[in-house]
N, C-alpha and C. Protein backbone atom coordinates (compact mmCIF):
# COMPACT_ATOMS: atom_id res chain seq x y z
N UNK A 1 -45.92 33.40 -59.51
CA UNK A 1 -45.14 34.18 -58.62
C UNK A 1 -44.46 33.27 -57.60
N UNK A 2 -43.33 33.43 -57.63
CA UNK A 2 -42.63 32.85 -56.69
C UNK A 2 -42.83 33.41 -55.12
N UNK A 3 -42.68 32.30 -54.21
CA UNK A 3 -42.81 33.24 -52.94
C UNK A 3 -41.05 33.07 -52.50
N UNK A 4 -40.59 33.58 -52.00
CA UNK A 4 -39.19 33.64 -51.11
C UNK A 4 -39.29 33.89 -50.28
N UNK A 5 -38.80 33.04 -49.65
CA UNK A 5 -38.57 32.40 -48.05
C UNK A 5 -37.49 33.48 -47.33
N UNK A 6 -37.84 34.37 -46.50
CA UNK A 6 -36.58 34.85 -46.33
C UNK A 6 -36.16 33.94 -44.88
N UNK A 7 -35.30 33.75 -44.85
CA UNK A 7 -34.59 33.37 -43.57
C UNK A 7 -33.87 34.06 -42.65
N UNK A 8 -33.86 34.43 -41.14
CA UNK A 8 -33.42 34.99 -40.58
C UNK A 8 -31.50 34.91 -40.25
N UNK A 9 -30.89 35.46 -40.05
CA UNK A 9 -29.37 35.31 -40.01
C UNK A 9 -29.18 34.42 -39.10
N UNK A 10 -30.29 34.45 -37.91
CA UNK A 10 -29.76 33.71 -36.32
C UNK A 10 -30.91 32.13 -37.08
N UNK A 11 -31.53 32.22 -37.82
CA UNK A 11 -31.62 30.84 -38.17
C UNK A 11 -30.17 30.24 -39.09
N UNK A 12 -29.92 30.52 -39.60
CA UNK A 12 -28.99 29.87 -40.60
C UNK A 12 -27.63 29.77 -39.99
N UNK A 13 -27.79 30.95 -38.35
CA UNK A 13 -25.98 30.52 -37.94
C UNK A 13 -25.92 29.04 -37.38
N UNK A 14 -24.95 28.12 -37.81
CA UNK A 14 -24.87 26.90 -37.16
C UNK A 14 -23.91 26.67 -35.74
N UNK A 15 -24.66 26.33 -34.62
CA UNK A 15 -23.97 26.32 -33.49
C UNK A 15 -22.84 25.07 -33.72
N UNK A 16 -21.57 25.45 -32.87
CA UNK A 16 -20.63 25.18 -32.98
C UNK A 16 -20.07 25.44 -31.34
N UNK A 17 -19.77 23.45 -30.90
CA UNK A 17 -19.28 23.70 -29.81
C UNK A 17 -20.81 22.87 -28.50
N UNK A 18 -20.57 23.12 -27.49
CA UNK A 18 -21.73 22.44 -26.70
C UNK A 18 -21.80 24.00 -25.96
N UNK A 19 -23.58 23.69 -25.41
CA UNK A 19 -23.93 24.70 -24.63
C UNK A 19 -23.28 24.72 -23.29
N UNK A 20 -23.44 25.51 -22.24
CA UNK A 20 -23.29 25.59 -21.05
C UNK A 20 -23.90 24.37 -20.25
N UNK A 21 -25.21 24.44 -20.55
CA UNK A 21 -26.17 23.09 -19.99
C UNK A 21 -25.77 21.50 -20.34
N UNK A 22 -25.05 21.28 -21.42
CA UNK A 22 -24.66 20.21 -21.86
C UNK A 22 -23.14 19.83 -20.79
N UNK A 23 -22.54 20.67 -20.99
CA UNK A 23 -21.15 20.72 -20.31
C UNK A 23 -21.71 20.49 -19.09
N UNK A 24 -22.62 21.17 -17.98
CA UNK A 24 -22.72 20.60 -16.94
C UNK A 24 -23.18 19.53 -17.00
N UNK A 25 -24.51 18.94 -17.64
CA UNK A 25 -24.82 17.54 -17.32
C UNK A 25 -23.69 16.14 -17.45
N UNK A 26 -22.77 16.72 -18.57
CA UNK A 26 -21.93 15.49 -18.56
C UNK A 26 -20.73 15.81 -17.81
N UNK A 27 -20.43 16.47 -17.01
CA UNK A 27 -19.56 16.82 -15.77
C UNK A 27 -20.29 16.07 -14.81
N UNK A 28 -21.49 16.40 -14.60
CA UNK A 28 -22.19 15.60 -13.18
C UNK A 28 -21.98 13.94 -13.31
N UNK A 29 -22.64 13.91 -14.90
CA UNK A 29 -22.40 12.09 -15.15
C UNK A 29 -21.28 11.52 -14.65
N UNK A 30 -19.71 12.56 -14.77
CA UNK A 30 -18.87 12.12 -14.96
C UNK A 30 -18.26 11.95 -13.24
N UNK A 31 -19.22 12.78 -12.35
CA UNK A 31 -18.64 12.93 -11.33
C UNK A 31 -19.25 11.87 -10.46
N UNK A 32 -20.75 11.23 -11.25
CA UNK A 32 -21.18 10.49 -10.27
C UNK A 32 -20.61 9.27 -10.80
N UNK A 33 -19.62 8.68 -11.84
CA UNK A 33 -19.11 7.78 -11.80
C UNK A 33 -18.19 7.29 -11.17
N UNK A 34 -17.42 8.80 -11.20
CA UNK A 34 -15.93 8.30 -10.18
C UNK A 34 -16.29 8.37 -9.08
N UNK A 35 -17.49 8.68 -8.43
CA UNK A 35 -18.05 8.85 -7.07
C UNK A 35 -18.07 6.84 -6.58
N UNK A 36 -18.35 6.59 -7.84
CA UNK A 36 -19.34 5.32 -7.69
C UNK A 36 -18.01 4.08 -8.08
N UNK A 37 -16.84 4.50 -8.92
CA UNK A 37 -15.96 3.45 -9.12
C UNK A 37 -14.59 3.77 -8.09
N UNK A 38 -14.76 4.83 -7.96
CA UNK A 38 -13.05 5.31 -7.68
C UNK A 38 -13.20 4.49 -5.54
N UNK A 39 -13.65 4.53 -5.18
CA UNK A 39 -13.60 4.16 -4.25
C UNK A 39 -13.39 2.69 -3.37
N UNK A 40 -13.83 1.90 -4.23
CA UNK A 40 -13.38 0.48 -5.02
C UNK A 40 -12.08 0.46 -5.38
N UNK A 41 -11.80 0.95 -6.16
CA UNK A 41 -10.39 0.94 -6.81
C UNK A 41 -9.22 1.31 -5.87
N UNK A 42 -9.77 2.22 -4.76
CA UNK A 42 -8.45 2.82 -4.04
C UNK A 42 -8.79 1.74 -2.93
N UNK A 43 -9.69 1.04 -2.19
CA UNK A 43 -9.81 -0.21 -1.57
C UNK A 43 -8.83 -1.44 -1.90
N UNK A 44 -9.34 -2.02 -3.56
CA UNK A 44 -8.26 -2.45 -4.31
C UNK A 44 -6.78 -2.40 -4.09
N UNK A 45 -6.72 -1.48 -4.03
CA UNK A 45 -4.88 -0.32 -3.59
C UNK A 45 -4.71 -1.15 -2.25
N UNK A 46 -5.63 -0.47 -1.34
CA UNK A 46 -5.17 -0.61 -0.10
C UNK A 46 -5.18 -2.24 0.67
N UNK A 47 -5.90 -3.30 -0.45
CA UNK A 47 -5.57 -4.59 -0.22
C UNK A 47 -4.58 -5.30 -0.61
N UNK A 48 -4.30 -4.62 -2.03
CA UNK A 48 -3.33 -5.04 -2.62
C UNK A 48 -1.82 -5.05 -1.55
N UNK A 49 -1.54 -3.58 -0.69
CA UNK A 49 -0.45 -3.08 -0.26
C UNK A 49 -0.32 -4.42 0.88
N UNK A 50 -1.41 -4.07 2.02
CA UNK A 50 -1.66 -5.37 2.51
C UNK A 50 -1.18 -6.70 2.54
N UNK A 51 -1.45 -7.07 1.67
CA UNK A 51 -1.21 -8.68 1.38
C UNK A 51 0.47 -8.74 0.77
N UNK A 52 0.75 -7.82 0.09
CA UNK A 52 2.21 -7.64 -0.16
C UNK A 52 3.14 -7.48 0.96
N UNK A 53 2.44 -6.63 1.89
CA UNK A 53 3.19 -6.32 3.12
C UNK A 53 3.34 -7.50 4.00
N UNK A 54 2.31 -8.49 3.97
CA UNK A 54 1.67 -9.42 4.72
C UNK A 54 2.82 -10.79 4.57
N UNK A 55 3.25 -10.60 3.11
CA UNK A 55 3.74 -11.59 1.95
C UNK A 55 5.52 -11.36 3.01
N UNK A 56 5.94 -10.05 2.52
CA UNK A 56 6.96 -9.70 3.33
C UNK A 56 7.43 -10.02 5.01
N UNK A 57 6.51 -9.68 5.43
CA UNK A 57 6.46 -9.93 7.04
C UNK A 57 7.07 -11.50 7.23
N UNK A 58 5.85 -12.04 6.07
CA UNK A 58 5.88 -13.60 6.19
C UNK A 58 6.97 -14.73 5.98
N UNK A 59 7.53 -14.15 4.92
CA UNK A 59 8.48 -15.04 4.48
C UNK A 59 9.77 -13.97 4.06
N UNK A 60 9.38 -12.79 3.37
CA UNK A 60 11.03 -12.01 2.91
C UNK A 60 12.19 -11.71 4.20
N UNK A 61 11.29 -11.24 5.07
CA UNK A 61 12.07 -10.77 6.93
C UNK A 61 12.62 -12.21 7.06
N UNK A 62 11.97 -13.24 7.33
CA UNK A 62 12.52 -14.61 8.34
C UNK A 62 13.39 -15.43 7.28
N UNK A 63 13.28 -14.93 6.19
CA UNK A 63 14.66 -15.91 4.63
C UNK A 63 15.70 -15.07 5.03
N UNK A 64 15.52 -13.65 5.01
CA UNK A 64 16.69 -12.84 4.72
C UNK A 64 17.67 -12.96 6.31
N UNK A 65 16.21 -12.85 7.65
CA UNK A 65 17.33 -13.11 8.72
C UNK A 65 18.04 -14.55 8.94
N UNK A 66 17.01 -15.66 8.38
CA UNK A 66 17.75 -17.15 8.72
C UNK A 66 19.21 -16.72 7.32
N UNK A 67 19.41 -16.42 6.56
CA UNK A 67 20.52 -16.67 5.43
C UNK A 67 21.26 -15.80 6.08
N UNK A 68 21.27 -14.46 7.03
CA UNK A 68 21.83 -13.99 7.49
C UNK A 68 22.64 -14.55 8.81
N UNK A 69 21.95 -15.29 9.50
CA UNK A 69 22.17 -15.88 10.54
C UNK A 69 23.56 -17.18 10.09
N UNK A 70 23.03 -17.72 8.77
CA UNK A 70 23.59 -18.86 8.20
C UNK A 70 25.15 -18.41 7.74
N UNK A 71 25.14 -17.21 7.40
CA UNK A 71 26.28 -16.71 6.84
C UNK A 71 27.14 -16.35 8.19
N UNK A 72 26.64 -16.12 9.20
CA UNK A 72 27.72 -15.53 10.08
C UNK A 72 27.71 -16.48 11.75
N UNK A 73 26.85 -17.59 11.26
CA UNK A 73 26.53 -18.36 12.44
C UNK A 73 26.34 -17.39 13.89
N UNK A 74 25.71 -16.39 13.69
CA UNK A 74 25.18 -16.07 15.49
C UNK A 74 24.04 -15.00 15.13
N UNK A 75 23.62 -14.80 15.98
CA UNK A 75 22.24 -13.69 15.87
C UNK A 75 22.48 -12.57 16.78
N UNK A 76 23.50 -11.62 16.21
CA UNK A 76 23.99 -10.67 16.98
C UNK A 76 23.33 -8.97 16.53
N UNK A 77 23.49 -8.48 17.68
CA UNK A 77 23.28 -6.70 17.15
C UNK A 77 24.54 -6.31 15.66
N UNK A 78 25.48 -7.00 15.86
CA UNK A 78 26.27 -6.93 15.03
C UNK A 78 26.56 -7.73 13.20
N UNK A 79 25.67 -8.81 13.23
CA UNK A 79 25.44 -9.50 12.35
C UNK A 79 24.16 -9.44 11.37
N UNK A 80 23.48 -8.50 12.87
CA UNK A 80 21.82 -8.56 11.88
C UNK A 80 21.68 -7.10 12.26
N UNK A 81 21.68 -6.43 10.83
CA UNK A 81 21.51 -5.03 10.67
C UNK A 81 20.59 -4.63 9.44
N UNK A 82 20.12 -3.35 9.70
CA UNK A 82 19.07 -3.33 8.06
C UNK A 82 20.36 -3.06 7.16
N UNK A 83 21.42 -2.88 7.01
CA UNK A 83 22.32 -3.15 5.84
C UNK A 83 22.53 -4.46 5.87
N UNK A 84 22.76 -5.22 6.09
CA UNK A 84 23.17 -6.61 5.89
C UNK A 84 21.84 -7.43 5.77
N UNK A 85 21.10 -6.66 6.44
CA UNK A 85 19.68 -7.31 5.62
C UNK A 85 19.06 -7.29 4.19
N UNK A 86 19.24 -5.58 4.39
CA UNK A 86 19.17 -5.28 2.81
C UNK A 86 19.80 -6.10 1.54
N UNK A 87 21.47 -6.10 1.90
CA UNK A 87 22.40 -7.30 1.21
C UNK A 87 21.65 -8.38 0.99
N UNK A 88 20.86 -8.95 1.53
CA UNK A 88 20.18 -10.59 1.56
C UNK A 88 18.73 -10.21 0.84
N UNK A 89 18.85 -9.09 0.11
CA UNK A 89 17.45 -8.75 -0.48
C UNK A 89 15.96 -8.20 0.08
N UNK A 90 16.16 -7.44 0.98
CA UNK A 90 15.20 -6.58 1.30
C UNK A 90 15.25 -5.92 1.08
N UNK A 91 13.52 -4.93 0.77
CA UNK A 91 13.81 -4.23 0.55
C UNK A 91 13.90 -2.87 1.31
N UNK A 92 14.58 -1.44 0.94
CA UNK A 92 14.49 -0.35 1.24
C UNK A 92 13.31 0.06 2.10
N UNK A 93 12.39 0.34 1.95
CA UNK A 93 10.70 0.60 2.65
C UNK A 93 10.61 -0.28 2.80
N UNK A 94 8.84 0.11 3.18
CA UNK A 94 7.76 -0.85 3.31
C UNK A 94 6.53 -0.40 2.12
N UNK A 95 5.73 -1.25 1.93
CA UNK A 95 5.15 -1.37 0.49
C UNK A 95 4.51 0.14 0.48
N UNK A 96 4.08 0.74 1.76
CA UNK A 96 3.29 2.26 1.91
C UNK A 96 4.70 3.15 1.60
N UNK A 97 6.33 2.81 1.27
CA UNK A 97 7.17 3.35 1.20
C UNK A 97 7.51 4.27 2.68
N UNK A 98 7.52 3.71 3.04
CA UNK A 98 7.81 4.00 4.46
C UNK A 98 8.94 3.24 4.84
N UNK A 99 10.07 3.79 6.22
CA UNK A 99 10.58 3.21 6.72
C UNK A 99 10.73 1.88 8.08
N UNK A 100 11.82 1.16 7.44
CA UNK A 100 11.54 -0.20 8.73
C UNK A 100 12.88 -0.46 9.00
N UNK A 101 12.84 -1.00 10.47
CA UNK A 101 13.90 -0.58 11.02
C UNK A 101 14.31 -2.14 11.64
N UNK A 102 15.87 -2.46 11.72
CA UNK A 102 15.77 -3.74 13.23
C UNK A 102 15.46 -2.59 14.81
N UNK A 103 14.86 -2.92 15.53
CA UNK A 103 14.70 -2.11 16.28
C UNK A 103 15.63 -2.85 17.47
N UNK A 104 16.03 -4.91 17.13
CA UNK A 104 16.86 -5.13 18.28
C UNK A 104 16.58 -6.60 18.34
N UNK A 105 17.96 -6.93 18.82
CA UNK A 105 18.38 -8.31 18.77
C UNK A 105 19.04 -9.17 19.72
N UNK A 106 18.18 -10.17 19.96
CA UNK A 106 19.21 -10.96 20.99
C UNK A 106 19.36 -12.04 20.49
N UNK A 107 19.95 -13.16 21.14
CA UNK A 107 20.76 -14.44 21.02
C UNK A 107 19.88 -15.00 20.32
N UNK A 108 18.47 -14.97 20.37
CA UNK A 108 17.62 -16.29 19.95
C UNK A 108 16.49 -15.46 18.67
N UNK A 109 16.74 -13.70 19.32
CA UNK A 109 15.56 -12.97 18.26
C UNK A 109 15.76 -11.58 17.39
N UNK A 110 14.78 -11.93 16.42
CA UNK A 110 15.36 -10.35 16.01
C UNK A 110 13.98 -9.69 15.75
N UNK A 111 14.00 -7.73 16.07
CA UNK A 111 12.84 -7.18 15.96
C UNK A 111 12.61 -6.47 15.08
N UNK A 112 11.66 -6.37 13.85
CA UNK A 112 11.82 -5.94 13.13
C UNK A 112 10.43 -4.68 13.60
N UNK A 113 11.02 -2.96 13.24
CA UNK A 113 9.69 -2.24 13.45
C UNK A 113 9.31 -2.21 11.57
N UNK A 114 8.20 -1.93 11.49
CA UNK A 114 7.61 -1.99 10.18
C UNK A 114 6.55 -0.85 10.20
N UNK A 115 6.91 -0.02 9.69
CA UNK A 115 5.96 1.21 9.90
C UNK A 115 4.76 1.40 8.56
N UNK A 116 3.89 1.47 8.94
CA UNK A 116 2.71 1.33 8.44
C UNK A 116 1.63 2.93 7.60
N UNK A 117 1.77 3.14 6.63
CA UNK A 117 0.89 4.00 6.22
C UNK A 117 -0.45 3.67 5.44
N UNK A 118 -1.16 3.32 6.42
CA UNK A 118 -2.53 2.94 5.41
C UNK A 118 -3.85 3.41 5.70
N UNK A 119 -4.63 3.56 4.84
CA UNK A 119 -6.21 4.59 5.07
C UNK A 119 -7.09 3.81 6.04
N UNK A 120 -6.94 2.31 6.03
CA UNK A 120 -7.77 1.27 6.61
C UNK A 120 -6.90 1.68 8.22
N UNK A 121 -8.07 1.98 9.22
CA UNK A 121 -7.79 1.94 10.60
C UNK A 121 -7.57 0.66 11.13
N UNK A 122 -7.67 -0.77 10.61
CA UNK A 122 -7.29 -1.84 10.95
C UNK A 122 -6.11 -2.69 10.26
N UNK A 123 -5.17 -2.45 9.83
CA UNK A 123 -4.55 -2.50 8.96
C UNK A 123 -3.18 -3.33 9.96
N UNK A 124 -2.75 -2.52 10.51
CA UNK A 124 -1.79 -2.85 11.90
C UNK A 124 -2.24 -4.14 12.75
N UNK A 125 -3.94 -3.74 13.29
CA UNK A 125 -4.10 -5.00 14.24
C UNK A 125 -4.63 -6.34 13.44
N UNK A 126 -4.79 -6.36 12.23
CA UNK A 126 -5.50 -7.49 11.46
C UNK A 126 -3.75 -7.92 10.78
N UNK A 127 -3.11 -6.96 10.86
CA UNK A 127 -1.57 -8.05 10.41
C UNK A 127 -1.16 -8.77 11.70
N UNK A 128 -1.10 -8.18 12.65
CA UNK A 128 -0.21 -8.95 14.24
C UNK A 128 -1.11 -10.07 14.21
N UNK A 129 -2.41 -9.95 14.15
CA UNK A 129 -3.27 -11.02 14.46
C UNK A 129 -2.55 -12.33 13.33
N UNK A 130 -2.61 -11.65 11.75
CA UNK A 130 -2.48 -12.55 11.12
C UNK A 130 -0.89 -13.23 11.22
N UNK A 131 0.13 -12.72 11.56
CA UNK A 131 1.39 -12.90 12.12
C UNK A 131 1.98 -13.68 12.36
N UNK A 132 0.91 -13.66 13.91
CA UNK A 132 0.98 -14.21 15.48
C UNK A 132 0.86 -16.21 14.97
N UNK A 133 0.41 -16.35 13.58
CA UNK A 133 0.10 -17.82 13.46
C UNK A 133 1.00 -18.53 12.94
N UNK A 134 2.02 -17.25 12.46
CA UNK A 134 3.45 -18.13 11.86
C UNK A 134 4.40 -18.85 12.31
N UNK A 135 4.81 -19.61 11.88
CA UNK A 135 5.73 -20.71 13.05
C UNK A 135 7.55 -19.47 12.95
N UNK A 136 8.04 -18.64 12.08
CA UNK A 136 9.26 -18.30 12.38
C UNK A 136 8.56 -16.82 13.22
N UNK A 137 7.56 -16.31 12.95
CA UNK A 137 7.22 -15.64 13.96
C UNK A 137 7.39 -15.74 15.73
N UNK A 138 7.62 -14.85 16.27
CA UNK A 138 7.25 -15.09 17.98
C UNK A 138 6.11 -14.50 18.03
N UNK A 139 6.51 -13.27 17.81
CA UNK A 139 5.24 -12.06 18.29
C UNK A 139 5.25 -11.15 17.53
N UNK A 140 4.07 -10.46 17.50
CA UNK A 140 3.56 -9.16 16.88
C UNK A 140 2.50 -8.43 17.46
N UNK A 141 3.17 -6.90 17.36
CA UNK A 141 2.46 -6.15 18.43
C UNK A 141 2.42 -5.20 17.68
N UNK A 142 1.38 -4.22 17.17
CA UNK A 142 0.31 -3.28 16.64
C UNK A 142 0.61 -2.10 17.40
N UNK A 143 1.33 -1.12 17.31
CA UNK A 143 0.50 -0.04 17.55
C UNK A 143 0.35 1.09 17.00
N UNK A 144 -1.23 1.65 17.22
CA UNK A 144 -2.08 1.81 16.55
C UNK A 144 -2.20 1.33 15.26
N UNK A 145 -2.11 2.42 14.37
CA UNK A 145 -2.01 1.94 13.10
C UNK A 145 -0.92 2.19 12.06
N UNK A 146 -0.10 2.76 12.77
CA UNK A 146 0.81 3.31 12.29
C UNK A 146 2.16 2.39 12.03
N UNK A 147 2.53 1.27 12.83
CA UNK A 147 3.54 0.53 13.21
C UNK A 147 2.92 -0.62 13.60
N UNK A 148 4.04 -1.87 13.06
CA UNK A 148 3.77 -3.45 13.79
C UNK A 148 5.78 -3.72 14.17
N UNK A 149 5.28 -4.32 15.42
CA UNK A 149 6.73 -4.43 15.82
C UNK A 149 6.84 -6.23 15.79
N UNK A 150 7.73 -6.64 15.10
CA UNK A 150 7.11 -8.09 14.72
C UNK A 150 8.48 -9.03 15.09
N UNK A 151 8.81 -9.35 15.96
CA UNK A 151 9.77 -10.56 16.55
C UNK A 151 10.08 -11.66 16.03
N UNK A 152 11.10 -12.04 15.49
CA UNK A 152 11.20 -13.45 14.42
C UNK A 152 12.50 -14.43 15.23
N UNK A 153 12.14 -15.51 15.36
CA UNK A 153 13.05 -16.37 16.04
C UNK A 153 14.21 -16.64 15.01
N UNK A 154 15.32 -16.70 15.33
CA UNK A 154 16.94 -16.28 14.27
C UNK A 154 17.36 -18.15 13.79
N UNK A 155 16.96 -19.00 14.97
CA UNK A 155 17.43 -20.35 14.29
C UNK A 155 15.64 -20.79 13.82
């Protein structure tokens, strides 16, 4: 005599798909990773912008105003403008895409404002500081964090 096995219907249905419980655990995994990398990465960002901005301040502002200066021999409100700067290859923004402005110019200087959007609350006073050591630099002045107003000698 044979015996036969009967099998129930809910044994033989094959699940298809993940449970509820599965879906959350690998949601959490997934949340404590970007918890754990993403914050790094947007640091990354915000050094990167930094040092680009830093790069600019340093050398793109004081090439574009000395070639400007060179082209029209004087350092006037009239000679040094953000269009005629732009012409000499600056760019449009600032690396946070923000606007920068000449804010003003005399015989010997020109001021550039540089407006600042960054998450780091030191961002403004750790550039003037770093600035302040450049030889076409005069001065640089921070405020808050929002803006560096940065003075560049024209000869």
């Amino acid at each position: 005599m044979k015996h036969q096995h009967r099998v129930s219907n809910q044994a033989l249905k094959v699940q298809k798909g993940f449970t509820l419980l599965e879906i959350v655990i690998a949601i959490a995994i997934l949340a404590m990773l970007a918890a754990y990398i993403l914050p790094g990465l947007l640091q990354n960002k915000e050094d990167a912008k930094y040092s680009t901005a830093l790069t600019q301040l340093e050398k793109d502002f004081p090439s574009a105003i000395t070639r400007q200066v060179s082209r029209t021999n004087t350092c006037s409100s009239t000679s040094i403008t953000k269009q005629l700067l732009l012409a000499r290859g600056l760019p449009t923004t600032t690396v946070w895409n923000t606007d920068w402005s000449v804010a003003g110019v005399t015989s010997n200087t020109v001021t550039i404002n540089y407006t600042i959007d960054s998450t780091d609350a030191k961002t403004a006073s750790d550039m003037a500081t770093a600035l302040s050591s450049n030889n076409n630099v005069q001065s640089a002045t921070a405020s808050g964090n929002t803006r560096i107003a940065v003075t560049y000698r024209c000869n």
